[in-house]
N, C-alpha and C. Protein backbone atom coordinates (compact mmCIF):
# COMPACT_ATOMS: atom_id res chain seq x y z
N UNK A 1 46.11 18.66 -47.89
CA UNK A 1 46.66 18.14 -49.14
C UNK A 1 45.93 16.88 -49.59
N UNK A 2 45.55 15.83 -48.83
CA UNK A 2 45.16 14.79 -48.93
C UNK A 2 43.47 14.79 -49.52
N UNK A 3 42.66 16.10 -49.42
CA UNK A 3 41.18 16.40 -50.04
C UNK A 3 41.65 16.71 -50.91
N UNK A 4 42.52 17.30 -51.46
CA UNK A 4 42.96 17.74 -52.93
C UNK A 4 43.27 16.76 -53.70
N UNK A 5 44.18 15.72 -53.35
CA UNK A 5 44.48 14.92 -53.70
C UNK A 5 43.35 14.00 -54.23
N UNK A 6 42.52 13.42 -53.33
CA UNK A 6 41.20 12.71 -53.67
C UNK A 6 40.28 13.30 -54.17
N UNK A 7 39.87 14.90 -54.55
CA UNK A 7 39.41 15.57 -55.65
C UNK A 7 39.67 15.17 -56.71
N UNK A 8 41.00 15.38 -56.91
CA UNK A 8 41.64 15.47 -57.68
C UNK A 8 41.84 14.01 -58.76
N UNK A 9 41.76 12.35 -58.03
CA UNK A 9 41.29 11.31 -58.27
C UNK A 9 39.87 11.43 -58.91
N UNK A 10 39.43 11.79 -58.11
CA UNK A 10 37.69 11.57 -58.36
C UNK A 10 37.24 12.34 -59.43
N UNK A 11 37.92 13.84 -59.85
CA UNK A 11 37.60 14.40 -61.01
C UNK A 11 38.18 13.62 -62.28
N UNK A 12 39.28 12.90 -62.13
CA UNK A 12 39.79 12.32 -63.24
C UNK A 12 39.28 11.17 -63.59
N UNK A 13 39.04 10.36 -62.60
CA UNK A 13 38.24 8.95 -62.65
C UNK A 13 37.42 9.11 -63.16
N UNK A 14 36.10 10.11 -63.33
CA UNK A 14 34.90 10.31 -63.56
C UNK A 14 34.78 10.71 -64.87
N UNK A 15 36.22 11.48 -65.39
CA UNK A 15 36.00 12.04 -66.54
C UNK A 15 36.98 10.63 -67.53
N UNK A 16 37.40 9.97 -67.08
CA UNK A 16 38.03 8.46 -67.91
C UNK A 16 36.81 8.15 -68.64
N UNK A 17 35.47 8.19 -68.36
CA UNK A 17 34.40 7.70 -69.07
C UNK A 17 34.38 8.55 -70.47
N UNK A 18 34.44 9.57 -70.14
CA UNK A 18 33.82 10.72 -71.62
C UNK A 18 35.15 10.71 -72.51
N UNK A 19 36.41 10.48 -71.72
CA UNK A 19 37.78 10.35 -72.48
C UNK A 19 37.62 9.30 -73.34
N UNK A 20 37.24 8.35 -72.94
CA UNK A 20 37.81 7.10 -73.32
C UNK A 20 36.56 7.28 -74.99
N UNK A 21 35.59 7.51 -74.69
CA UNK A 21 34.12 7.63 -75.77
C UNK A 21 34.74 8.29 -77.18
N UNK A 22 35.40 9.65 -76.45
CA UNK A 22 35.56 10.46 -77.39
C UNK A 22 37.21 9.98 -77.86
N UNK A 23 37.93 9.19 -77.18
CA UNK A 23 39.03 8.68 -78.15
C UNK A 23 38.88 7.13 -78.55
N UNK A 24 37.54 6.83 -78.78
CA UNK A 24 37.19 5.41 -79.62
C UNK A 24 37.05 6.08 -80.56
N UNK A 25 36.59 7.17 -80.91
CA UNK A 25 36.04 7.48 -82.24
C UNK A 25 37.63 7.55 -83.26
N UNK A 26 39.07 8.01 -82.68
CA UNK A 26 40.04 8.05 -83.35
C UNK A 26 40.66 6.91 -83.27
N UNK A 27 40.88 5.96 -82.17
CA UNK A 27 41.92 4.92 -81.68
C UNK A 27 40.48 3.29 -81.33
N UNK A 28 41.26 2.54 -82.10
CA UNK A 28 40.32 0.90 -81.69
C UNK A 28 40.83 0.86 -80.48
N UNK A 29 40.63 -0.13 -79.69
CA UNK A 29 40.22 -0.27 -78.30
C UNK A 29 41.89 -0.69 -78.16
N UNK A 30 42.42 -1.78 -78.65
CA UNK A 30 43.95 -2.15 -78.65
C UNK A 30 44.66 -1.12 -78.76
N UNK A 31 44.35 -0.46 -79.86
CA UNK A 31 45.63 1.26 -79.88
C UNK A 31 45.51 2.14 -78.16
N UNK A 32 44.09 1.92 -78.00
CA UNK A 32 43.71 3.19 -76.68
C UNK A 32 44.20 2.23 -75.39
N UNK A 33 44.26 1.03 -75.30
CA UNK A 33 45.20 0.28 -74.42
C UNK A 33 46.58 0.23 -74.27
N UNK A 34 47.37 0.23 -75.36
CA UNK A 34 48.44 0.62 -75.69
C UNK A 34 48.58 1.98 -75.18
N UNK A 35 47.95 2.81 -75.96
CA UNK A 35 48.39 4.08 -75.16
C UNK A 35 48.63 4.46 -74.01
N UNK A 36 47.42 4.20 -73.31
CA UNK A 36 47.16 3.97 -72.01
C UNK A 36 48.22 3.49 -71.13
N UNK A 37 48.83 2.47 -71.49
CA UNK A 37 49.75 1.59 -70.83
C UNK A 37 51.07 2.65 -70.67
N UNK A 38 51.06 3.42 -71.90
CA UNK A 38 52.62 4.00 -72.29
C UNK A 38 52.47 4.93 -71.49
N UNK A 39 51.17 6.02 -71.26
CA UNK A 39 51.05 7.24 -70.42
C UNK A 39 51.43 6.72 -69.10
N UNK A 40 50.72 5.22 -69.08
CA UNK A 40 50.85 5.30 -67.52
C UNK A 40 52.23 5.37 -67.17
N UNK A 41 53.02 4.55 -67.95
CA UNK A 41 54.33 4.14 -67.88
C UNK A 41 55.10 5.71 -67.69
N UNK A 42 55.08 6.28 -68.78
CA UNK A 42 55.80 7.34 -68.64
C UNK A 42 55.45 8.19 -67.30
N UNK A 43 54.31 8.30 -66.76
CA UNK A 43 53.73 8.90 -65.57
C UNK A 43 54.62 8.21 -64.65
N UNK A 44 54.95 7.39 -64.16
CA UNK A 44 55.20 6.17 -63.05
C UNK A 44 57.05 6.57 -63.21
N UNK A 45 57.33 6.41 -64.19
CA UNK A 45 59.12 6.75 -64.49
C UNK A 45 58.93 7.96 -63.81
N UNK A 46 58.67 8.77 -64.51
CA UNK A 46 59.16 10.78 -63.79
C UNK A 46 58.88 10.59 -62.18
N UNK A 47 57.87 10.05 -61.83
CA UNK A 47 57.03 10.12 -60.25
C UNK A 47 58.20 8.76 -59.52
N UNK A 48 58.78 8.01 -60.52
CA UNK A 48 59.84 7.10 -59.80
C UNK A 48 61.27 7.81 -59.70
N UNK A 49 61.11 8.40 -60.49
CA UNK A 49 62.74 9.43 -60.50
C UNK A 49 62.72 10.01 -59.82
N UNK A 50 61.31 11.65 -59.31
CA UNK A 50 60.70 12.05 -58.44
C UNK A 50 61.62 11.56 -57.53
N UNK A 51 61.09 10.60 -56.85
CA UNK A 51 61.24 9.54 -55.69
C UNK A 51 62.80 9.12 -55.09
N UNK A 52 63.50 9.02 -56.46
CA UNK A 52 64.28 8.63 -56.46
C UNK A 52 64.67 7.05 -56.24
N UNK A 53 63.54 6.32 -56.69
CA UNK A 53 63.28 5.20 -56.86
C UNK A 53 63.96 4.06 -57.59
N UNK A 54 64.81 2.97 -57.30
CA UNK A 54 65.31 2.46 -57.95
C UNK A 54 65.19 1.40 -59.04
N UNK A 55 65.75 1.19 -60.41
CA UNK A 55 64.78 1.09 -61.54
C UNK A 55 65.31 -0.96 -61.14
N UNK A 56 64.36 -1.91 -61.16
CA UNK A 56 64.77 -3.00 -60.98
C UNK A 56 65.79 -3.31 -61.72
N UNK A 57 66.49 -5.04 -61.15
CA UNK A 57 67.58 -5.38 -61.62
C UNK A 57 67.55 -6.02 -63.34
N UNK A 58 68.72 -6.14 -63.86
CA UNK A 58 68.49 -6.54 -65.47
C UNK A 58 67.92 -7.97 -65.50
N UNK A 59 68.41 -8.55 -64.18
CA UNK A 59 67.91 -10.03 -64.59
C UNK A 59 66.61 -10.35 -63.64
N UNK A 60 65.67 -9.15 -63.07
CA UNK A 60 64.31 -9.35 -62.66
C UNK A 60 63.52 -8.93 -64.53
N UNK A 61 64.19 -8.08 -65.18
CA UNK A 61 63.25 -7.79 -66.32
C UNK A 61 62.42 -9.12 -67.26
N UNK A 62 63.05 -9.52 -67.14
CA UNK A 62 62.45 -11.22 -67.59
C UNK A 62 60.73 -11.85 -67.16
N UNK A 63 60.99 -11.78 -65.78
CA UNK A 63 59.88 -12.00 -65.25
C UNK A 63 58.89 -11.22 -64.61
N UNK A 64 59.61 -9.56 -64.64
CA UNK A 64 58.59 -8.68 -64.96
C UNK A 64 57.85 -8.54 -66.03
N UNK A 65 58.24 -8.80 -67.06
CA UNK A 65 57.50 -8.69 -68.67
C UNK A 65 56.45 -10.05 -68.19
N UNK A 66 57.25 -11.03 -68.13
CA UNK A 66 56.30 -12.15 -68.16
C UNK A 66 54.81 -11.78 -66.86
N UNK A 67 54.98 -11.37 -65.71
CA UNK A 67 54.07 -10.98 -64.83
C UNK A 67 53.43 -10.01 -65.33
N UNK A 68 53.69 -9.08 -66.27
CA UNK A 68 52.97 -7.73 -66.48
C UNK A 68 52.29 -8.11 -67.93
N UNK A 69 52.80 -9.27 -69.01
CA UNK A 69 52.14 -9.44 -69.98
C UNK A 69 50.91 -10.81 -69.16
N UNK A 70 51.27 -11.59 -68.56
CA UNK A 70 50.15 -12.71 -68.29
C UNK A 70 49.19 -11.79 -67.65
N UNK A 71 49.36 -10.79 -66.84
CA UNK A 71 48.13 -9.68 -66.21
C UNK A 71 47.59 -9.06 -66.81
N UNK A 72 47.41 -8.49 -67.81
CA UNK A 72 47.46 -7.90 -68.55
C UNK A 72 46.50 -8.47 -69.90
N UNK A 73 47.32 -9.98 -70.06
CA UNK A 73 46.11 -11.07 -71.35
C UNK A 73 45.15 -11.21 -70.45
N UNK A 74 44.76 -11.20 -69.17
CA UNK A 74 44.08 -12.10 -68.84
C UNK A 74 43.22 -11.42 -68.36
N UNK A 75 43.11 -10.35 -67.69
CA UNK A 75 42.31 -9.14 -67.18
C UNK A 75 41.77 -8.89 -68.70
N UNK A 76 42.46 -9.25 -70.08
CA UNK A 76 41.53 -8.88 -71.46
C UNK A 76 41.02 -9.57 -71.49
N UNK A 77 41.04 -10.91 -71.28
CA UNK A 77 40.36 -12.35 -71.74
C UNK A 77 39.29 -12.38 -71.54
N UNK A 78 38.33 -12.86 -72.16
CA UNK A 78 36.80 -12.84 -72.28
C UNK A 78 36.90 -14.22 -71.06
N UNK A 79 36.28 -14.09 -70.03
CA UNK A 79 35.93 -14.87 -69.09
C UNK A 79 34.66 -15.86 -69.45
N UNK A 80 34.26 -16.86 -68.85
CA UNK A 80 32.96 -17.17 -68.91
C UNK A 80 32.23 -16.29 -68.81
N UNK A 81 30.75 -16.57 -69.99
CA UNK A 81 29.90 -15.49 -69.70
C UNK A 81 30.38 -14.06 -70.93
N UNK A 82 31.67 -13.82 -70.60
CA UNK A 82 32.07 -12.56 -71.30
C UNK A 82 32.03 -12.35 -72.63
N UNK A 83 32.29 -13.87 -73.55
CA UNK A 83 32.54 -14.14 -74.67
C UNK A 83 32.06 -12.79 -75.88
């Protein structure tokens, strides 16, 4: 199961390049991030339900937003050099 599995990574990883090319031409780079974010999201819920995984507490949501938006600006942020 576990070669399938890492096939299965490696075919998708590889093809993120030609995805991503051929959906600049419809979506600016902010829309295809956005999206991105939402697939993943929705991927991660079903595979957490899956699981049976429990959804955090109301009063961690606060500083999850805040941890997942500062990661998120800053991994965009033009670094030195990047400008």
């Amino acid at each position: 199961m576990i070669p399938l599995l890492l096939a299965a990574t490696l075919v998708l990883w590889a093809s993120a390049f030609v995805g991503i090319r051929f959906a600049l031409r419809a979506y600016n780079p902010c829309e295809l991030a956005v999206l991105r974010f939402c697939v993943a999201s929705a991927v991660l819920l079903l595979v957490g339900r899956a699981q049976k995984v429990c959804l955090p507490a109301r009063a961690d949501l606060p500083r999850l937003l805040l941890l997942g938006t500062t990661g998120v600006l800053l991994y965009r942020s033009p670094g030195p050099g990047r400008a």
